[in-house]
Protein backbone atom coordinates (compact mmCIF):
# COMPACT_ATOMS: atom_id res chain seq x y z
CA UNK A 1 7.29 -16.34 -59.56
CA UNK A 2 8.73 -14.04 -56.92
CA UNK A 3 9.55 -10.51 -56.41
CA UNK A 4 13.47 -10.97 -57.14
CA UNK A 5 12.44 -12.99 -60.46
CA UNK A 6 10.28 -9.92 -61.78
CA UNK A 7 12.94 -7.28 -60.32
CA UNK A 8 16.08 -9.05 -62.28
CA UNK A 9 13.67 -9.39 -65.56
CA UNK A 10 13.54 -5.15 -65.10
CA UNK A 11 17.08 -4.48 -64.55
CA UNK A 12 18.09 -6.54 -67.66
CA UNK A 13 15.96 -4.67 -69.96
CA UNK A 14 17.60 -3.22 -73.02
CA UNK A 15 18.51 0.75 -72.48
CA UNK A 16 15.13 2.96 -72.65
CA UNK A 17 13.99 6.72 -72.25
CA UNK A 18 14.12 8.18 -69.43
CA UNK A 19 10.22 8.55 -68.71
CA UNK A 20 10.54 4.42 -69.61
CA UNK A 21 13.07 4.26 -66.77
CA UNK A 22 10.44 6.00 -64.37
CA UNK A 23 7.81 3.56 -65.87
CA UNK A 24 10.10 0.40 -65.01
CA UNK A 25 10.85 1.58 -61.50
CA UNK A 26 7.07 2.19 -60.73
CA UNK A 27 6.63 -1.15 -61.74
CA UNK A 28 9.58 -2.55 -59.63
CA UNK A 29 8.34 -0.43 -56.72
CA UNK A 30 4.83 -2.39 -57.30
CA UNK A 31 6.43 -5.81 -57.40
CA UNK A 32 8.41 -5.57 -54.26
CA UNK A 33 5.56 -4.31 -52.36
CA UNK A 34 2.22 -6.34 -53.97
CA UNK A 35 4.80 -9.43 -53.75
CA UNK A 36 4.13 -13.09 -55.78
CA UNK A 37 2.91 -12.23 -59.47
CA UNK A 38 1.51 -14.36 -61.83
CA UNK A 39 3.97 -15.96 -64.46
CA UNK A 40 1.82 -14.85 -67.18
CA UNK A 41 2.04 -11.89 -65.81
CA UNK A 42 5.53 -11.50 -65.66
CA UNK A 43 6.23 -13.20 -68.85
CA UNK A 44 4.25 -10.49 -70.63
CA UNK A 45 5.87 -7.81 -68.96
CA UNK A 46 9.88 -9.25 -69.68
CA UNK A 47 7.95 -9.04 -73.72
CA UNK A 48 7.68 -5.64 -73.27
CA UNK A 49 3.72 -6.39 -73.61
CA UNK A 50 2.51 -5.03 -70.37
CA UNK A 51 5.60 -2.61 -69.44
CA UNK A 52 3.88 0.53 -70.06
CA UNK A 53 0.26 -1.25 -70.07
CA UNK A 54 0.33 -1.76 -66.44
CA UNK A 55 1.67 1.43 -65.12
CA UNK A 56 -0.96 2.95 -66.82
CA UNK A 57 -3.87 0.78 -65.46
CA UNK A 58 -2.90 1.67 -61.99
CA UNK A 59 -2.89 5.23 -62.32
CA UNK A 60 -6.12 5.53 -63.88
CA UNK A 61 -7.17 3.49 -60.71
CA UNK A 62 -6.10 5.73 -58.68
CA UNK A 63 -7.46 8.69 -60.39
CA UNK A 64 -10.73 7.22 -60.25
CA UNK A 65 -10.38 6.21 -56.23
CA UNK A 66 -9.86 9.86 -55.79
CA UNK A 67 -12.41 10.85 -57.50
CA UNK A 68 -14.48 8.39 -55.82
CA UNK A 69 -13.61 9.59 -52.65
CA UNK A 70 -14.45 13.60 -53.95
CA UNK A 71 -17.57 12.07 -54.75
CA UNK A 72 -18.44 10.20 -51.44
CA UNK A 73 -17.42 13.29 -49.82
CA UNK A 74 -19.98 15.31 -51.90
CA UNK A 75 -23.00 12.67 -51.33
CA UNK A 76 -22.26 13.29 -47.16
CA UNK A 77 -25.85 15.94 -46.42
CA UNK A 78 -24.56 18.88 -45.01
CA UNK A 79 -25.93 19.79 -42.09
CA UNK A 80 -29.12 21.67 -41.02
CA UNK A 81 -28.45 25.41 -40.98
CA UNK A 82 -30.46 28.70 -41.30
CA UNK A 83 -31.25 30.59 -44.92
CA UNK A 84 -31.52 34.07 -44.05
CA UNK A 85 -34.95 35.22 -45.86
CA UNK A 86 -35.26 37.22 -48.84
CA UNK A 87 -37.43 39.88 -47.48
CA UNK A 88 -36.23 41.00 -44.04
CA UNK A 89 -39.50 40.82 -41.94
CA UNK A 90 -41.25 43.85 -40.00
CA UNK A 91 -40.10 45.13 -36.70
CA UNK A 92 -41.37 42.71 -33.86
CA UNK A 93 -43.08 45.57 -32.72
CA UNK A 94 -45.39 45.64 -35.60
CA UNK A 95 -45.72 41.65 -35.87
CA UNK A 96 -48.43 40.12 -33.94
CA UNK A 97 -47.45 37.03 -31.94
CA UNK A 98 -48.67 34.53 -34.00
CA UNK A 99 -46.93 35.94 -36.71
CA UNK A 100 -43.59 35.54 -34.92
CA UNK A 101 -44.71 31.80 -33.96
CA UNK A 102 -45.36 31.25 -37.33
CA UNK A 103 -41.29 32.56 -37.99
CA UNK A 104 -40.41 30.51 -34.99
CA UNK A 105 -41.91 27.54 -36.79
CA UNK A 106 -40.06 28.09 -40.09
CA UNK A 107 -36.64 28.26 -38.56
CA UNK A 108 -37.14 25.14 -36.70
CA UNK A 109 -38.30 23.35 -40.18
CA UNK A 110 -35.08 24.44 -42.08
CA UNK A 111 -33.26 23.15 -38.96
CA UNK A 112 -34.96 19.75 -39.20
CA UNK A 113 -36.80 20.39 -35.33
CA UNK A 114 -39.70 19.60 -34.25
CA UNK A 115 -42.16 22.20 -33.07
CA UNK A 116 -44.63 21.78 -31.06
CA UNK A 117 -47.91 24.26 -30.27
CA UNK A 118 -49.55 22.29 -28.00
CA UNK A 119 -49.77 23.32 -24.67
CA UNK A 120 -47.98 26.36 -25.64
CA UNK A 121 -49.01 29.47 -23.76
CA UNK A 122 -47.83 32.57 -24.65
CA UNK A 123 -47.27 35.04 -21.88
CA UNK A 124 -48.86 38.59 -21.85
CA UNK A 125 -46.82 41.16 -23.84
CA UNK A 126 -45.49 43.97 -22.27
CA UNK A 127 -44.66 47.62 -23.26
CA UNK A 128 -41.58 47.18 -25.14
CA UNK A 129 -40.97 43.36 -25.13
CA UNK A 130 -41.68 42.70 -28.53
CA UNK A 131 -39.46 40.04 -29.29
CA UNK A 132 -40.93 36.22 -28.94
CA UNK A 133 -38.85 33.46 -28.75
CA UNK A 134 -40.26 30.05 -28.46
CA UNK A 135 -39.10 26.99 -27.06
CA UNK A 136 -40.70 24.67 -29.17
CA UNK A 137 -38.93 21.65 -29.01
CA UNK A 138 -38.94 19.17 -26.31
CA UNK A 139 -35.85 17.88 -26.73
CA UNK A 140 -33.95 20.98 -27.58
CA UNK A 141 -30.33 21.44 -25.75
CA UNK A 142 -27.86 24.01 -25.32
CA UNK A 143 -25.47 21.66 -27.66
CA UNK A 144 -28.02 21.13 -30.12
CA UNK A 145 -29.30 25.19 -30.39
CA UNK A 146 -25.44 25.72 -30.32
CA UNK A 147 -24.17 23.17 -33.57
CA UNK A 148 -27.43 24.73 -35.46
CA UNK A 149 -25.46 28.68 -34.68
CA UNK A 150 -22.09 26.66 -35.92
CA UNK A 151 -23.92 24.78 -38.99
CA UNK A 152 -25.46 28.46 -40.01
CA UNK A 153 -22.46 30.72 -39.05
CA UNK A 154 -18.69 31.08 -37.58
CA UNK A 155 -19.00 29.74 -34.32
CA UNK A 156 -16.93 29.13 -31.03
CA UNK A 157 -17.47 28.22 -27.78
CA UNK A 158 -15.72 27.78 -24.44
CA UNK A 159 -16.48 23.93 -23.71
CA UNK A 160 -16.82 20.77 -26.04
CA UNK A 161 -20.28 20.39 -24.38
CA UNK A 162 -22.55 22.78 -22.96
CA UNK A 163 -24.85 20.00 -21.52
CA UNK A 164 -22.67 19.47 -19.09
CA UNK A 165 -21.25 22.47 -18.19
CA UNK A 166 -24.91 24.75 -18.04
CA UNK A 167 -26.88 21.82 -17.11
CA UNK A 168 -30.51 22.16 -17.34
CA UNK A 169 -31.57 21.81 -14.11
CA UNK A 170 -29.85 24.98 -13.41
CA UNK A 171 -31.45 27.05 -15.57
CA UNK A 172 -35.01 29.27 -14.57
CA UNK A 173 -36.60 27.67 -17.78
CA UNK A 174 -35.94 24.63 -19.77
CA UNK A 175 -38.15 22.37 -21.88
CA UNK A 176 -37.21 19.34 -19.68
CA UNK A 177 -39.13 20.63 -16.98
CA UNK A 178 -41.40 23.53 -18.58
CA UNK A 179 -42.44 21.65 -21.67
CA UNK A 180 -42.29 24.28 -24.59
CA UNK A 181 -43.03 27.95 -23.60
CA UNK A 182 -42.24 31.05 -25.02
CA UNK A 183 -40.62 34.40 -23.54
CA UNK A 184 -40.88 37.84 -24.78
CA UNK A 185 -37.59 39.99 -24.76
CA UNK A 186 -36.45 43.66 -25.37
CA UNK A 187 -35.98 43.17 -29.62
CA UNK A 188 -32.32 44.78 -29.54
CA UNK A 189 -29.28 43.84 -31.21
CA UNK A 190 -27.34 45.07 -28.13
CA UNK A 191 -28.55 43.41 -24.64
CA UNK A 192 -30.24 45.76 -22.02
CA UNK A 193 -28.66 48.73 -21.55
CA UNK A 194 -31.02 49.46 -18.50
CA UNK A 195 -29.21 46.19 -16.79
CA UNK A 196 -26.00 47.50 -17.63
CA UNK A 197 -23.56 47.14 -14.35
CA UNK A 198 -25.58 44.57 -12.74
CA UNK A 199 -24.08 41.21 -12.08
CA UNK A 200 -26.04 37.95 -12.13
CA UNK A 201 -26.28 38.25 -8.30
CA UNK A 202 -27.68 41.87 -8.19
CA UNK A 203 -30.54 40.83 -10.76
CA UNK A 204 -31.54 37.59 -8.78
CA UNK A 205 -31.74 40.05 -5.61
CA UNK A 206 -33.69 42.48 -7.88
CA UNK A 207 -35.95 39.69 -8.78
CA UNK A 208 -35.27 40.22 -12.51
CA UNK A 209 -35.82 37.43 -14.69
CA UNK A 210 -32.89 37.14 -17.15
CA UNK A 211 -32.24 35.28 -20.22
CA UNK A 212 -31.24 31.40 -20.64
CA UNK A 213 -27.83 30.21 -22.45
CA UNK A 214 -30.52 28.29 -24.75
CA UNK A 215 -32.92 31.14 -25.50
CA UNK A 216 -29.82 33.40 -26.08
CA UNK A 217 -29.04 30.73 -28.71
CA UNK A 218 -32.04 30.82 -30.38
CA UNK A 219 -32.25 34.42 -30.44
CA UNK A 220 -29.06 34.39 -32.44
CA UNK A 221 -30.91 31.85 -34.92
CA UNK A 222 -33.97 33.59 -35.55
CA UNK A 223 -32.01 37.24 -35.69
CA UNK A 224 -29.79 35.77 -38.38
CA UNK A 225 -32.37 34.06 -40.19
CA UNK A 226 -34.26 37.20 -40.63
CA UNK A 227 -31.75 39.46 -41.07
CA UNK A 228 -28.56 38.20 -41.98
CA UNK A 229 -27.01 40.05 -39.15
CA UNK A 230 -25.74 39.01 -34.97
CA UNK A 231 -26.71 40.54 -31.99
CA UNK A 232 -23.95 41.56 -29.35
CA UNK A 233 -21.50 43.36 -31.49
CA UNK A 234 -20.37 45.51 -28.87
CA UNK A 235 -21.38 44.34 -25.74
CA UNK A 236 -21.72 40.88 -23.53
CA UNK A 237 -25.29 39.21 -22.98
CA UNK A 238 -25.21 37.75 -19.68
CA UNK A 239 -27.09 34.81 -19.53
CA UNK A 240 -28.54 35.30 -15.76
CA UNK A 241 -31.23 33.08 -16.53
CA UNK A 242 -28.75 30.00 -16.58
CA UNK A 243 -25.74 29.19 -14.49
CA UNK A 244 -22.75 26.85 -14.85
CA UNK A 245 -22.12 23.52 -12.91
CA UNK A 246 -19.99 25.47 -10.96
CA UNK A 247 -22.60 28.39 -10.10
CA UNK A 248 -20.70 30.73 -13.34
CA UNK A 249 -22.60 32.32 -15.60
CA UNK A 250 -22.50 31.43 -19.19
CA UNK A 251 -22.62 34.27 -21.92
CA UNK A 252 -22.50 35.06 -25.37
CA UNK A 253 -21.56 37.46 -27.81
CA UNK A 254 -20.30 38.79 -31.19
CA UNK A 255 -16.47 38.72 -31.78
CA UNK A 256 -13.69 37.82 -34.34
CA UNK A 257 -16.49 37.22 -36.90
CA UNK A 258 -17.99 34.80 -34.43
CA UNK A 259 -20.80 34.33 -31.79
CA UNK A 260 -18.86 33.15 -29.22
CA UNK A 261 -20.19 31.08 -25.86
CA UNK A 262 -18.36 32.63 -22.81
CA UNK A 263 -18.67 32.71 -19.07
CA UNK A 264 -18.58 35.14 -16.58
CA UNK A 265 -18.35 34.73 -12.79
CA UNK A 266 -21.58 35.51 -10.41
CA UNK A 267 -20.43 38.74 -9.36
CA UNK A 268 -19.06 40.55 -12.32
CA UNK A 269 -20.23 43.36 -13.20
CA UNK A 270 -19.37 45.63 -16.24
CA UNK A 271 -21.07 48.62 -17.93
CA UNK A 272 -20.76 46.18 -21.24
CA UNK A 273 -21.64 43.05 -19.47
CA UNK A 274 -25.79 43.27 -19.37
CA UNK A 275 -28.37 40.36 -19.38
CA UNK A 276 -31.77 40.64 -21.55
CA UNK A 277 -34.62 40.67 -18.66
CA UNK A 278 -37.36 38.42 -19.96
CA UNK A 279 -41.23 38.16 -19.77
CA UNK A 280 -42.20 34.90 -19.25
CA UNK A 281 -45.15 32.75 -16.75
């Protein structure tokens, strides 16, 4: 039987309603494009047997391929982000380091990383530098620490990968060659105000240790997880501690309801563009 057969067989049908009409011209529509049908088939459907049967059939098909494909959709795991706590923590300056390792080590469970304490050494705390962020993950990356800040929160940044463009090898500190550490910072929502004006280049002749794209990353994380809130609302963190393949400086702040991944060049300076000096070995 072919398609012109089972078209004919619908145009020779007695006069019918008008939803009928739209039935019959769903099924011709079906015909010319599924192509040979059965004879049974056919002979059925000139008997008026299968005429509103089939039409019918298809669409609840249909309706339950959609909702098939709601519910693969559903059954994908979404993935690993940060639960900001119930109880907002104390002040770093009343927590004790281990205390902040031990938050360190949470965050890194709800985002599915490993942590890792040994051979971590934690370096001597100084006046003021109260907040301890630990690289605790060997094979942590600036991609990785950056799709856990999108996963959790609105998130943009200026390159489709940040592995290549702040490679590690660039950077003062990185787990590839440090193995984990940890590195005290000022615990402010707003980056250093006492580096304020100072461009990358005037705190490496200053000998000032500045922050890492990565640990600037983190520090979003573990801010957010305990607080709900960003850093950098107001001004730039310069991320001295890291530079670009091109000898930039990446960056990062708060904008547009997002935390943003920027870069700056070497030499700017700006009394809202400020790094976060860090203690570490």
């Amino acid at each position: 039987m072919n398609i012109e057969r089972g078209i004919l067989m619908i145009k020779a049908t007695s006069v019918v309603s008008e939803s009928e009409n739209k039935r019959l011209a769903f099924a011709g529509m079906l015909m010319h494009h599924v192509g040979v049908l059965p004879d049974q088939i056919v002979e059925k459907f000139s008997r008026n047997e299968f005429r509103a049967e089939i039409p019918d059939r298809l669409l609840h098909a249909f309706e339950l391929e959609e909702i098939s494909q709601k519910e693969s959709v559903t059954l994908i795991p979404p993935r690993p982000h940060i639960e900001v706590l119930h109880e907002t923590p104390k002040p770093c300056a009343k927590r004790t380091a281990d205390e902040q390792i031990a938050d360190m080590k949470m965050m890194y469970n709800m985002l599915g990383w490993t942590f890792t304490e040994s051979g971590l050494i934690i370096p001597e705390r100084r006046k003021g530098f109260d907040r301890l962020v630990v690289v605790g993950d060997l094979t942590l990356t600036n991609n990785r620490a950056y799709d856990a800040c999108d996963a959790s929160f609105r998130s943009r940044r200026y390159t489709s990968d940040l592995n290549i463009s702040v490679p590690s090898d660039k950077d003062e500190r990185h787990p590839t060659k440090n193995g984990v550490y940890a590195v005290w910072f000022r615990d402010r929502v707003e980056a250093d105000e006492e580096l304020k004006n100072l461009s990358a280049d005037d705190l490496i002749s200053k000998e000032i240790k500045g922050i890492t794209l990565l640990e600037r990353e983190l520090f979003e994380l573990v801010y957010f997880m305990e607080t709900g809130d960003h850093l950098d609302k107001q001004n730039w963190t310069l991320c001295s501690g890291s530079r670009n393949f091109d000898g930039d400086v990446p960056g990062a702040y708060r904008n547009d309801g997002r935390f943003k991944v920027c870069w700056f060049y070497c030499d700017n300076r700006d009394s809202n563009l400020r790094s976060r000096e860090a203690v570490s070995l």
